[in-house]
PDB file of N, CA and C in Angstrom:
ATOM      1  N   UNK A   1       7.237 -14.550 -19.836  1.00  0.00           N
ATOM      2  CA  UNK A   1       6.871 -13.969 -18.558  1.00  0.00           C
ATOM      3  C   UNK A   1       6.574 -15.120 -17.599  1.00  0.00           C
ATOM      4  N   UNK A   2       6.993 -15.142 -16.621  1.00  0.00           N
ATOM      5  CA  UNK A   2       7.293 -16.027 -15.236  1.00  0.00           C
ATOM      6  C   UNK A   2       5.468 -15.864 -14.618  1.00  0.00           C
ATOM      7  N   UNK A   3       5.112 -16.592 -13.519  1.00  0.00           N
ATOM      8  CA  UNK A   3       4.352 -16.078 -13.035  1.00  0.00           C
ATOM      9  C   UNK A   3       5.073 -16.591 -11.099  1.00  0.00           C
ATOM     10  N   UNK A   4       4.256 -15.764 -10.479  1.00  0.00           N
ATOM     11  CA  UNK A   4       4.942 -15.693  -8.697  1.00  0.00           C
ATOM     12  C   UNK A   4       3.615 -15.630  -8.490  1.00  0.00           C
ATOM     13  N   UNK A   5       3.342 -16.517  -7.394  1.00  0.00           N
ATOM     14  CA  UNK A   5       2.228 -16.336  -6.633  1.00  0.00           C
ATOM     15  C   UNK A   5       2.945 -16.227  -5.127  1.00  0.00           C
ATOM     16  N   UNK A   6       1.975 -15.096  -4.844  1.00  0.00           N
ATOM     17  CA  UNK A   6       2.513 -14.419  -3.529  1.00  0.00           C
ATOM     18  C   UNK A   6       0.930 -14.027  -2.327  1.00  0.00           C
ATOM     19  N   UNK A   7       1.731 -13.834  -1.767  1.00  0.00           N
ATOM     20  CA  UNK A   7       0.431 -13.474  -0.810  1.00  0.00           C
ATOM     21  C   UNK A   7       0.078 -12.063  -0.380  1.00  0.00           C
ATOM     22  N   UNK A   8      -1.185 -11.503   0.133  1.00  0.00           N
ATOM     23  CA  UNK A   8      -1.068  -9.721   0.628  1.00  0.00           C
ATOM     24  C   UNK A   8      -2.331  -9.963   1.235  1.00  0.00           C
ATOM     25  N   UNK A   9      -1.876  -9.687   2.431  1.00  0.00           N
ATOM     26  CA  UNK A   9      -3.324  -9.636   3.586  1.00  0.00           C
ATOM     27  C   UNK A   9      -3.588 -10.552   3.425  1.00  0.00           C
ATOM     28  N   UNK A  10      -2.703 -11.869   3.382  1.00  0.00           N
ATOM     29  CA  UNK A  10      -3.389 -13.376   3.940  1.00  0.00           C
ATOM     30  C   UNK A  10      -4.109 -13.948   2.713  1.00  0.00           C
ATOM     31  N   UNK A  11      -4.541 -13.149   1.768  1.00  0.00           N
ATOM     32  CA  UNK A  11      -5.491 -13.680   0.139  1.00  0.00           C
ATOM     33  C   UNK A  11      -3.799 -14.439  -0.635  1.00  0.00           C
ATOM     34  N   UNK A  12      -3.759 -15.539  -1.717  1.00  0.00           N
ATOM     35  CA  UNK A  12      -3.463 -15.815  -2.091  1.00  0.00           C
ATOM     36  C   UNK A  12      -3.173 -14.940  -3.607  1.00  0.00           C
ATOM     37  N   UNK A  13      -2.322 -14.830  -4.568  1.00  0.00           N
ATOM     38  CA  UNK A  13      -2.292 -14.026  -5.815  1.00  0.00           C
ATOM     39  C   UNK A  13      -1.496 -14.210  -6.722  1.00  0.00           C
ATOM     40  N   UNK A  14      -1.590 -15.044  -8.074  1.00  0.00           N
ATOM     41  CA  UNK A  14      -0.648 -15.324  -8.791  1.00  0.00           C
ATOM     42  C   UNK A  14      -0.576 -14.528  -9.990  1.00  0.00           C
ATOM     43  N   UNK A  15       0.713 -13.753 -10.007  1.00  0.00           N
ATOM     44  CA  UNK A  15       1.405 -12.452 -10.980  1.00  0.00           C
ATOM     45  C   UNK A  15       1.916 -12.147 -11.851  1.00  0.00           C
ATOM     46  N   UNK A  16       2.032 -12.067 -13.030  1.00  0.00           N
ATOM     47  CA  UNK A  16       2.738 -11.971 -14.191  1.00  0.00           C
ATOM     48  C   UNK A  16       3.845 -11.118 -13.845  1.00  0.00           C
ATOM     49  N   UNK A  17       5.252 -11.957 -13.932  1.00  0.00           N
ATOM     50  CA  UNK A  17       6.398 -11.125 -13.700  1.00  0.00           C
ATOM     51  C   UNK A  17       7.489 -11.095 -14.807  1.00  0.00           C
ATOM     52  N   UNK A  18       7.746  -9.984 -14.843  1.00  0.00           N
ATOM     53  CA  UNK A  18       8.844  -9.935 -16.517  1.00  0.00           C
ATOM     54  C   UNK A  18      10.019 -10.815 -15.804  1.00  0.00           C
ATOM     55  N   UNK A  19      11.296 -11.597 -16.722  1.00  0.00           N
ATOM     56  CA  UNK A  19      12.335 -12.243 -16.740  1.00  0.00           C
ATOM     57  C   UNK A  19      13.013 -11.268 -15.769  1.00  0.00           C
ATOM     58  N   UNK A  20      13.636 -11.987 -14.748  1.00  0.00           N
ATOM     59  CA  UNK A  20      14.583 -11.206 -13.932  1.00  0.00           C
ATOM     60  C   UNK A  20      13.843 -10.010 -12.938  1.00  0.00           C
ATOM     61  N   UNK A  21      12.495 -10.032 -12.687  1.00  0.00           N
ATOM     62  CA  UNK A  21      11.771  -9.029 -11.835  1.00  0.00           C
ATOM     63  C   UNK A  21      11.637  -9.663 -10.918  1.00  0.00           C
ATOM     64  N   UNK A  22      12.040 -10.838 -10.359  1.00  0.00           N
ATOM     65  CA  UNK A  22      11.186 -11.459  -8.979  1.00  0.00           C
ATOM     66  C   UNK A  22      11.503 -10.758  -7.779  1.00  0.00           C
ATOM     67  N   UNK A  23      12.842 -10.092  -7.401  1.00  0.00           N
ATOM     68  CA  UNK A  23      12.912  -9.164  -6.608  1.00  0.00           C
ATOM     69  C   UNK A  23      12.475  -7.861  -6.066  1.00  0.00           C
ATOM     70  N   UNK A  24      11.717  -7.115  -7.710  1.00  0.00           N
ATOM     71  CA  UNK A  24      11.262  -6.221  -7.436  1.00  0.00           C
ATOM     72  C   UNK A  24       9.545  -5.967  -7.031  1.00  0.00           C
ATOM     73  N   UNK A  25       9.382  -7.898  -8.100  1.00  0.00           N
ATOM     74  CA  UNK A  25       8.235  -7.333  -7.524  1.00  0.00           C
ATOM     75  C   UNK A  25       7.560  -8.489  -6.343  1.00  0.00           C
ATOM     76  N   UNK A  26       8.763  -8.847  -5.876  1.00  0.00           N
ATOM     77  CA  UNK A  26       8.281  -9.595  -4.256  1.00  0.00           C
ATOM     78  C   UNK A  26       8.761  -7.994  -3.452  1.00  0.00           C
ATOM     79  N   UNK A  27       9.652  -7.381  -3.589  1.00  0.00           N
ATOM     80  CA  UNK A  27       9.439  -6.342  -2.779  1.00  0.00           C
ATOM     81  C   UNK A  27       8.599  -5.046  -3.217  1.00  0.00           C
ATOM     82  N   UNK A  28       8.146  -4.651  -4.204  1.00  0.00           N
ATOM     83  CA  UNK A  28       6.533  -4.520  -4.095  1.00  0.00           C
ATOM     84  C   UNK A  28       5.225  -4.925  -3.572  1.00  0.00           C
ATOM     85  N   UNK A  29       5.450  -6.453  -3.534  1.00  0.00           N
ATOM     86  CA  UNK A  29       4.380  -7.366  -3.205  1.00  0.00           C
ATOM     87  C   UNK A  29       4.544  -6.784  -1.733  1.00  0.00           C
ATOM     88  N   UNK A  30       5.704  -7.022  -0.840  1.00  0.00           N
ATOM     89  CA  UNK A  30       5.667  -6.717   0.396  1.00  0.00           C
ATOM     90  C   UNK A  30       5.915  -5.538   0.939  1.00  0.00           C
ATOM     91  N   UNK A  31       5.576  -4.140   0.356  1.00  0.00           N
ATOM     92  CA  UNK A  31       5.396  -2.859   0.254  1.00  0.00           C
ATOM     93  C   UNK A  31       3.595  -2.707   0.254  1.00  0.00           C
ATOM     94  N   UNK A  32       3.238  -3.456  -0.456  1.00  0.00           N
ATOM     95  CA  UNK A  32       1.820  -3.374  -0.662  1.00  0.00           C
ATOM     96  C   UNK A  32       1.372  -4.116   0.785  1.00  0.00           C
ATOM     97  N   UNK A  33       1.830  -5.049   0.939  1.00  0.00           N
ATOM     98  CA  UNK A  33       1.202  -6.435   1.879  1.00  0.00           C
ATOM     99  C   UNK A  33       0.831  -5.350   3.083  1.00  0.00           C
ATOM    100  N   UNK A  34       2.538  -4.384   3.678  1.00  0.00           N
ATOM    101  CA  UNK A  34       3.111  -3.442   4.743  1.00  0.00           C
ATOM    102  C   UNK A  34       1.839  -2.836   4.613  1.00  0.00           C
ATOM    103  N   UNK A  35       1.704  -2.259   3.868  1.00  0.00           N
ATOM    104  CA  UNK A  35       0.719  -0.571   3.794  1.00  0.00           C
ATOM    105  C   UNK A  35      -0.914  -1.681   3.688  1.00  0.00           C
ATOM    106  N   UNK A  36      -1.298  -2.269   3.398  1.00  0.00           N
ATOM    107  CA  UNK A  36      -2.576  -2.897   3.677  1.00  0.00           C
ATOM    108  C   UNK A  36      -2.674  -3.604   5.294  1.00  0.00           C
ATOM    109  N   UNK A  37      -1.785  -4.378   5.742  1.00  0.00           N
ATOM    110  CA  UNK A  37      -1.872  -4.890   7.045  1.00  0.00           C
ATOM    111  C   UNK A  37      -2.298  -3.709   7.830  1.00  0.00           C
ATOM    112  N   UNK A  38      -1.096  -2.335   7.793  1.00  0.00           N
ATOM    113  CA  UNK A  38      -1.119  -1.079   8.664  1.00  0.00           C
ATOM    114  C   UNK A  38      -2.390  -0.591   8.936  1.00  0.00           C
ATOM    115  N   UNK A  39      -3.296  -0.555   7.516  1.00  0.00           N
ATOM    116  CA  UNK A  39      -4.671   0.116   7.365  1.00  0.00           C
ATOM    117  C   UNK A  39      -5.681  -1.067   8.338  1.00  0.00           C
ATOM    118  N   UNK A  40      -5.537  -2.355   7.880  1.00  0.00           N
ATOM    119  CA  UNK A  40      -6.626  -3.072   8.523  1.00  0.00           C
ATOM    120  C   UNK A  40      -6.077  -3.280  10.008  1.00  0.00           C
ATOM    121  N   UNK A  41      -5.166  -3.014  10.545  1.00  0.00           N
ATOM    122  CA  UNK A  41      -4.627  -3.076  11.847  1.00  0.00           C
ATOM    123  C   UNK A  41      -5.413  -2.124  12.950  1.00  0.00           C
ATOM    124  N   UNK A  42      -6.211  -0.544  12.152  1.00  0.00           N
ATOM    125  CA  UNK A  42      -6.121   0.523  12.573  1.00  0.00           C
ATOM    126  C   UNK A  42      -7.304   0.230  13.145  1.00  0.00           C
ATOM    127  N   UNK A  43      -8.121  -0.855  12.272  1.00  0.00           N
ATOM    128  CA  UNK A  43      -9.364  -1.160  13.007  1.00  0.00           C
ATOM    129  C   UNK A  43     -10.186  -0.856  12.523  1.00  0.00           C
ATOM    130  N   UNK A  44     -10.571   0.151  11.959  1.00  0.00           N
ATOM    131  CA  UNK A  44     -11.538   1.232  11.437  1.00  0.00           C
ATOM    132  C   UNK A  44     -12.339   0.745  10.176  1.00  0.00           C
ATOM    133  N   UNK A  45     -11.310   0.358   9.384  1.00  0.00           N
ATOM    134  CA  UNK A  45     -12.251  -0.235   7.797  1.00  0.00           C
ATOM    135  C   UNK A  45     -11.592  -1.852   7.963  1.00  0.00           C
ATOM    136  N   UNK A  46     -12.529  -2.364   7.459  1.00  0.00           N
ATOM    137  CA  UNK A  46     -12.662  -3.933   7.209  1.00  0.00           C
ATOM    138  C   UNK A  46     -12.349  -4.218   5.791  1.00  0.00           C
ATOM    139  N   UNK A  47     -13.345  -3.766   5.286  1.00  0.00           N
ATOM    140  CA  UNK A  47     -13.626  -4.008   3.295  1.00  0.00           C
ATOM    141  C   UNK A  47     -12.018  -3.801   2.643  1.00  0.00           C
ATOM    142  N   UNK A  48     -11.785  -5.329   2.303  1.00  0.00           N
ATOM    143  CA  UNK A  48     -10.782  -4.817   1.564  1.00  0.00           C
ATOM    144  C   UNK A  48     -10.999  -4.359   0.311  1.00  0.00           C
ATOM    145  N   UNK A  49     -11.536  -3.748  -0.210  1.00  0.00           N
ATOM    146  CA  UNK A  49     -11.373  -2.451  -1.330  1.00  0.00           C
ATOM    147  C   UNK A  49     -10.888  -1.707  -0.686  1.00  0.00           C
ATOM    148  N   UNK A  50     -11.881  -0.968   0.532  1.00  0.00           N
ATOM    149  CA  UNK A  50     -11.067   0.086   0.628  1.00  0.00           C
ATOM    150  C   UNK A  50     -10.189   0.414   1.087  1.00  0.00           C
ATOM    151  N   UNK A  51      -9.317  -0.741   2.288  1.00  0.00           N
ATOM    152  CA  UNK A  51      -7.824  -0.743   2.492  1.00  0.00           C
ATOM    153  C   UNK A  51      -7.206  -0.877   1.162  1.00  0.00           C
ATOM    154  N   UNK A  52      -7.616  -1.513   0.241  1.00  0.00           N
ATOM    155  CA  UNK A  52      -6.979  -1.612  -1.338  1.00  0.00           C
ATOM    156  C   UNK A  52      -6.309  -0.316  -1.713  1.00  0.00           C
ATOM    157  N   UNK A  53      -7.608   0.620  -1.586  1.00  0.00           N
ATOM    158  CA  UNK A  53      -7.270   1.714  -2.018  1.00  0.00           C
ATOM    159  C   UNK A  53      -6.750   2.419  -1.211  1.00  0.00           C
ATOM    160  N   UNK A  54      -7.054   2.940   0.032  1.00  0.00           N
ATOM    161  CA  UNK A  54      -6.037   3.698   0.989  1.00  0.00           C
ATOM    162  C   UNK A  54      -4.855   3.216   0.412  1.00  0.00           C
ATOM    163  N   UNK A  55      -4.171   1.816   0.919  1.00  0.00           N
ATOM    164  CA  UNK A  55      -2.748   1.591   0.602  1.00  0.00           C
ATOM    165  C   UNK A  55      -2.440   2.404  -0.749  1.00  0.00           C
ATOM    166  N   UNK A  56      -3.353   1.711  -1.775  1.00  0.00           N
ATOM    167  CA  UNK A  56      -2.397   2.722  -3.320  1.00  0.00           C
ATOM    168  C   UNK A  56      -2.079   3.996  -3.096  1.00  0.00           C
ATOM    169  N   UNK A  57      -3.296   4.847  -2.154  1.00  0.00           N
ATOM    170  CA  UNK A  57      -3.017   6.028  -2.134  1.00  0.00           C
ATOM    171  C   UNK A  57      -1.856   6.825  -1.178  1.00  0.00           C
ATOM    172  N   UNK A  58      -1.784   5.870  -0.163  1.00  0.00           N
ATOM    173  CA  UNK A  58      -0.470   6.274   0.954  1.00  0.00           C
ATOM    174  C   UNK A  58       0.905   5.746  -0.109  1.00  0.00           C
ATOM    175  N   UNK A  59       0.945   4.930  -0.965  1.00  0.00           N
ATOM    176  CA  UNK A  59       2.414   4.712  -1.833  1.00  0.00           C
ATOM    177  C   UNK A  59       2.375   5.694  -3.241  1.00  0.00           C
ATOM    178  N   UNK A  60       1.196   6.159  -3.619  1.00  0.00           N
ATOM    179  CA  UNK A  60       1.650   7.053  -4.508  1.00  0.00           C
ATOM    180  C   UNK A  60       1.730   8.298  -3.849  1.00  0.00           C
ATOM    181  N   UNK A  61       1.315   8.321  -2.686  1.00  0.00           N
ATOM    182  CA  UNK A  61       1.412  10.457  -1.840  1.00  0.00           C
ATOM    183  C   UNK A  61       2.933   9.749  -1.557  1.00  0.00           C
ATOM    184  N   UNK A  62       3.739   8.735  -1.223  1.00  0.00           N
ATOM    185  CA  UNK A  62       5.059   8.292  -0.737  1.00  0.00           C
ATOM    186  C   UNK A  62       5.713   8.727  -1.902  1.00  0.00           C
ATOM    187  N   UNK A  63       5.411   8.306  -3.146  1.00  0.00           N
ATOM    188  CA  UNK A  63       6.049   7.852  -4.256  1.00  0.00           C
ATOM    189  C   UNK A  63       7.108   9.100  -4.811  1.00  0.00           C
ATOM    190  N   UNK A  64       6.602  10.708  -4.593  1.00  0.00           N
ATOM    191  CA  UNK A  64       7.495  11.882  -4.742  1.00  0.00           C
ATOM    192  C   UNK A  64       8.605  11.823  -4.095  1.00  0.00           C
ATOM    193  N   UNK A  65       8.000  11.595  -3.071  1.00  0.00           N
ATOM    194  CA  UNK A  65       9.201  11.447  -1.814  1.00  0.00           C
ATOM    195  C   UNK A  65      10.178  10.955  -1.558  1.00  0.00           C
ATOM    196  N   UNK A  66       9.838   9.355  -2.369  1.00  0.00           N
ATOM    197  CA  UNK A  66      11.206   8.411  -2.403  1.00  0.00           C
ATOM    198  C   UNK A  66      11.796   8.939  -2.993  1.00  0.00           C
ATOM    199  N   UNK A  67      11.213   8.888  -4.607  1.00  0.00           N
ATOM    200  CA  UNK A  67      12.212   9.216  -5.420  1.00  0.00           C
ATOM    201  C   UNK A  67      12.924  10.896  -5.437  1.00  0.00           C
ATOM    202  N   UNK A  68      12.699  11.496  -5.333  1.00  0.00           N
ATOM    203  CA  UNK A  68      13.193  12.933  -4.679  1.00  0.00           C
ATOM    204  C   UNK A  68      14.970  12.717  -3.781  1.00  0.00           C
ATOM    205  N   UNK A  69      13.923  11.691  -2.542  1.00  0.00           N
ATOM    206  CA  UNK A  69      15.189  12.454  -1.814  1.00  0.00           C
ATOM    207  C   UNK A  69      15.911  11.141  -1.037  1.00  0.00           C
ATOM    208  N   UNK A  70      15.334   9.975  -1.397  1.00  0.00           N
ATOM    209  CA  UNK A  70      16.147   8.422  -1.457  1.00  0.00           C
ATOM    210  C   UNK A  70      16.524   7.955  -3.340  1.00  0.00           C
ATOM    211  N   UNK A  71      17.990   7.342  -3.179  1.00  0.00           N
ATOM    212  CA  UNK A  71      18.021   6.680  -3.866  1.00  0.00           C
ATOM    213  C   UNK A  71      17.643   5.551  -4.320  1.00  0.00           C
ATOM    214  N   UNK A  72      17.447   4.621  -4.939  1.00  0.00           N
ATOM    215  CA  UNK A  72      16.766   3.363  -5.023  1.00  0.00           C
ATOM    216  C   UNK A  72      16.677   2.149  -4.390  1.00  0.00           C
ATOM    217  N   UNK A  73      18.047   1.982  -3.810  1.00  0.00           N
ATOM    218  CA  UNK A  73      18.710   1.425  -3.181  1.00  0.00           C
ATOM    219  C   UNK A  73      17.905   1.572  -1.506  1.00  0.00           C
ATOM    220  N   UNK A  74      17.776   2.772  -1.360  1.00  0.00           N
ATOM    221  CA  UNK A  74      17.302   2.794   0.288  1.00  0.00           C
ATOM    222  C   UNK A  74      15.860   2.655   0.285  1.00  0.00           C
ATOM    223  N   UNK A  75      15.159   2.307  -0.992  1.00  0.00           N
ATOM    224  CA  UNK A  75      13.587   2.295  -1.258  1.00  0.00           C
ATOM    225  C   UNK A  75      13.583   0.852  -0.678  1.00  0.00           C
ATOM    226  N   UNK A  76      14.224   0.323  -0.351  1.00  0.00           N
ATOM    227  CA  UNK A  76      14.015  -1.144  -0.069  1.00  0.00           C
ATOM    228  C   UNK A  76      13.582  -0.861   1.620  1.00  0.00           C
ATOM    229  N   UNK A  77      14.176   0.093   2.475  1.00  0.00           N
ATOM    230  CA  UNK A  77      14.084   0.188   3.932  1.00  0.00           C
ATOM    231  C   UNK A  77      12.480  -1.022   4.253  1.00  0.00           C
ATOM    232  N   UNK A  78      12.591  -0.785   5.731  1.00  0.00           N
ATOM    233  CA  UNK A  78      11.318  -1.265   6.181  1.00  0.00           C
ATOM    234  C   UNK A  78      10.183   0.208   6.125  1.00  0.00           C
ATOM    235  N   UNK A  79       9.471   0.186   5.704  1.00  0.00           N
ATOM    236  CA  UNK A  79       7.907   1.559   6.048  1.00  0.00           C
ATOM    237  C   UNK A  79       8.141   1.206   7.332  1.00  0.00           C
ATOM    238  N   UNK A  80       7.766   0.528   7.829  1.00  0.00           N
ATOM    239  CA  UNK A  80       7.626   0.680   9.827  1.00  0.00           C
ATOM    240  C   UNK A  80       8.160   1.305  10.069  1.00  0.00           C
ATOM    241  N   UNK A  81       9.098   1.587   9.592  1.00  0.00           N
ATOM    242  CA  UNK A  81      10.424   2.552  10.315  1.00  0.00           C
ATOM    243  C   UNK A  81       9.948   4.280  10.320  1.00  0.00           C
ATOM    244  N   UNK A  82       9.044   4.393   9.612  1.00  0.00           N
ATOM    245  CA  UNK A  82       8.768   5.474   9.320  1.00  0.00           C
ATOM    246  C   UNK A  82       7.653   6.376  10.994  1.00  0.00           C
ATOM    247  N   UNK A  83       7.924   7.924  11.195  1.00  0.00           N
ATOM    248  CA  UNK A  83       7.308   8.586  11.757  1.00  0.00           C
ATOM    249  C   UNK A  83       5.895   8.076  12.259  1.00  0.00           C
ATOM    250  N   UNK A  84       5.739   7.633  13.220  1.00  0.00           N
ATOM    251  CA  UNK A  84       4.296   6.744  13.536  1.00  0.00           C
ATOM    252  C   UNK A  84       3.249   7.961  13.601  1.00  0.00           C
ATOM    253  N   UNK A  85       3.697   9.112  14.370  1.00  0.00           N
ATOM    254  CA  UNK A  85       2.463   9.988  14.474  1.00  0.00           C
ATOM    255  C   UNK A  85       2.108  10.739  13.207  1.00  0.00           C
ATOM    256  N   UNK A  86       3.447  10.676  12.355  1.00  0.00           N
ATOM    257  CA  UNK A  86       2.678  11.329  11.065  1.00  0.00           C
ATOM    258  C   UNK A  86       2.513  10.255  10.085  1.00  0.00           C
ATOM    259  N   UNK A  87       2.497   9.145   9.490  1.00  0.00           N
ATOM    260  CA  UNK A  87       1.924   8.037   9.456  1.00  0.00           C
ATOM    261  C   UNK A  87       0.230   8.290   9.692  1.00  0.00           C
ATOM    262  N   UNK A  88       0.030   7.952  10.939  1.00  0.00           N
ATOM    263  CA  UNK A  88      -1.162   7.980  11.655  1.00  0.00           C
ATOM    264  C   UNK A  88      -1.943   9.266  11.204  1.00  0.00           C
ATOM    265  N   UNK A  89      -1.565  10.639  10.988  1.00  0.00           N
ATOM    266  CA  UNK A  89      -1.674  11.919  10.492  1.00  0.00           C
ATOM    267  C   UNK A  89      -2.605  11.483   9.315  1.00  0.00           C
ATOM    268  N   UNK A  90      -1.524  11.318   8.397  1.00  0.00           N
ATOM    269  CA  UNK A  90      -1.765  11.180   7.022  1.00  0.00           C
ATOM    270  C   UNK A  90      -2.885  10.001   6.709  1.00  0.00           C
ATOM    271  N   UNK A  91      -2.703   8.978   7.024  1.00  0.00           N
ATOM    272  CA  UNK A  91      -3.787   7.729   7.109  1.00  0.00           C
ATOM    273  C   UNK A  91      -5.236   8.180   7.535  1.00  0.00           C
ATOM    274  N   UNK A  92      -5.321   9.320   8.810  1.00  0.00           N
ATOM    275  CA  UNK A  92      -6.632   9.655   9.186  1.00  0.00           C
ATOM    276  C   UNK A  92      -6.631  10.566   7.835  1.00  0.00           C
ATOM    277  N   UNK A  93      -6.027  11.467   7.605  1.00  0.00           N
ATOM    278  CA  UNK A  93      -6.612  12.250   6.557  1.00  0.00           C
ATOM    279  C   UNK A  93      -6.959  11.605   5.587  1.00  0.00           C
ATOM    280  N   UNK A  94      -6.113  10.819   4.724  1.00  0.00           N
ATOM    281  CA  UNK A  94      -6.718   9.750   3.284  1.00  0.00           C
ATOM    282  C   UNK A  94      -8.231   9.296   3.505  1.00  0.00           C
ATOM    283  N   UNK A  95      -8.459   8.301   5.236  1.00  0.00           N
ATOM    284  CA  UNK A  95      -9.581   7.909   5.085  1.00  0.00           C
ATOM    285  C   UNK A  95     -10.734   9.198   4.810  1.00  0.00           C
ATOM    286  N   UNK A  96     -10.637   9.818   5.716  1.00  0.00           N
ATOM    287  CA  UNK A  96     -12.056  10.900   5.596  1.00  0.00           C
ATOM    288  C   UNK A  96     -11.892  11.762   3.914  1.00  0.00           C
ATOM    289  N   UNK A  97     -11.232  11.744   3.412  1.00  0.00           N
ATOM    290  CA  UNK A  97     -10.698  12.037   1.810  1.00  0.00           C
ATOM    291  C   UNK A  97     -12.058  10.975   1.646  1.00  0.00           C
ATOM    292  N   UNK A  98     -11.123   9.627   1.577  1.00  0.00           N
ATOM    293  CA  UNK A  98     -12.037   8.808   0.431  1.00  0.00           C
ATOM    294  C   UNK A  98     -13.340   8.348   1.138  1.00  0.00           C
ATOM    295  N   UNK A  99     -13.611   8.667   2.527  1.00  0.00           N
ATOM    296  CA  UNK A  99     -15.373   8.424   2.549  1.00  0.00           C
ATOM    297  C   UNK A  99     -15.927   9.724   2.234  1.00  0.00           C
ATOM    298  N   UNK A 100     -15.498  11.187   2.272  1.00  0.00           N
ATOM    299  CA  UNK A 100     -15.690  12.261   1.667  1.00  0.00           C
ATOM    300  C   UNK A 100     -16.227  11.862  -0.202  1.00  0.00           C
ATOM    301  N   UNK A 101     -15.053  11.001  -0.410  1.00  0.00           N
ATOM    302  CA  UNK A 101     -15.041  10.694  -1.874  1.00  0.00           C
ATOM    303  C   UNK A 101     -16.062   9.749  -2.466  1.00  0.00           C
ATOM    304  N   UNK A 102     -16.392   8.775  -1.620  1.00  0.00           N
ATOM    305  CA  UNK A 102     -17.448   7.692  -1.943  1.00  0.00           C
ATOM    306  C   UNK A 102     -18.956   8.547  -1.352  1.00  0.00           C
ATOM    307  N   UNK A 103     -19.408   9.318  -0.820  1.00  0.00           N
ATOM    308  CA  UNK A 103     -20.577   9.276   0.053  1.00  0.00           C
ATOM    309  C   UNK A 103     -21.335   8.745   0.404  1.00  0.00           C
ATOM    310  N   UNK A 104     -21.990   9.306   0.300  1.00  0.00           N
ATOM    311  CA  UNK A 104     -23.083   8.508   1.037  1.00  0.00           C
ATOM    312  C   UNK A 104     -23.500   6.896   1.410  1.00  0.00           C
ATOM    313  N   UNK A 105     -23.581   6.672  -0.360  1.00  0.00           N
ATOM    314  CA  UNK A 105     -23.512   5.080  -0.696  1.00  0.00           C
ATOM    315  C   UNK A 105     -22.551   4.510  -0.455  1.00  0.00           C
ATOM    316  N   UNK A 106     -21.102   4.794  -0.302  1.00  0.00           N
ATOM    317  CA  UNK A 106     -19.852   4.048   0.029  1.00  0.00           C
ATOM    318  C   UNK A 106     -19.196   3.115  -1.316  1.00  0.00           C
ATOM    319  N   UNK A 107     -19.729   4.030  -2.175  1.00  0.00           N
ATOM    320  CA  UNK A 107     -19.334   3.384  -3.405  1.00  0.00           C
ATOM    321  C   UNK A 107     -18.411   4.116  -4.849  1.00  0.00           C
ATOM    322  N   UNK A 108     -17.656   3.680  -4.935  1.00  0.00           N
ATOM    323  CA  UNK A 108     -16.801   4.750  -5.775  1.00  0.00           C
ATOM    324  C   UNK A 108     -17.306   4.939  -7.644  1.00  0.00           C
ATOM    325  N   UNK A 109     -18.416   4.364  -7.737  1.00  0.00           N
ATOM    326  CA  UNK A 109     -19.146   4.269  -9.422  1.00  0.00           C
ATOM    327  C   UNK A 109     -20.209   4.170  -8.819  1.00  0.00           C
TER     328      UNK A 109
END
């Protein structure tokens, strides 16, 4: 196993990558990087945990979707490209989800 050190939100990160994955998972890496920049862009949350987690959660609510009704091949597109107002939709809903989900304390344990 190879290792790639890559970057996401400007932090440094070095990755255990299987033989012959560096493509998939530099374009993971920059699927993740996309959907974390978007969240801390919005202004609203700082803490990266919890842009951490928003992002996982906007690529696995994505994740039916690709695979459904793109082939693999078009999973590569840019996200930017995607519907900004429903984007924006969905992102307000996740957050109030997961401060719904953390309460009070802002803590998920």
């Amino acid at each position: 196993m190879k290792q790639l050190e890559v970057q996401i939100m400007g932090q440094s990160y070095l990755l255990g990558c299987p033989e012959n994955g560096d493509a998939r998972m530099l374009d993971a890496v920059n699927r993740v990087d996309i959907a974390m920049c978007k969240i801390r862009d919005v202004g609203k949350i700082k803490a990266r945990d919890r842009i951490a987690v928003l992002a996982a959660l906007n690529l696995a609510f994505e994740l039916p979707e690709r695979s459904a009704a793109q082939p693999v091949a078009s999973s590569l597109t840019d996200p930017t490209t995607l519907n900004a107002d429903a984007s924006q939709a969905q992102l307000t809903d996740l957050m109030h989800r997961l401060d719904a989900a953390l309460g009070i304390d802002g803590q998920l344990l």
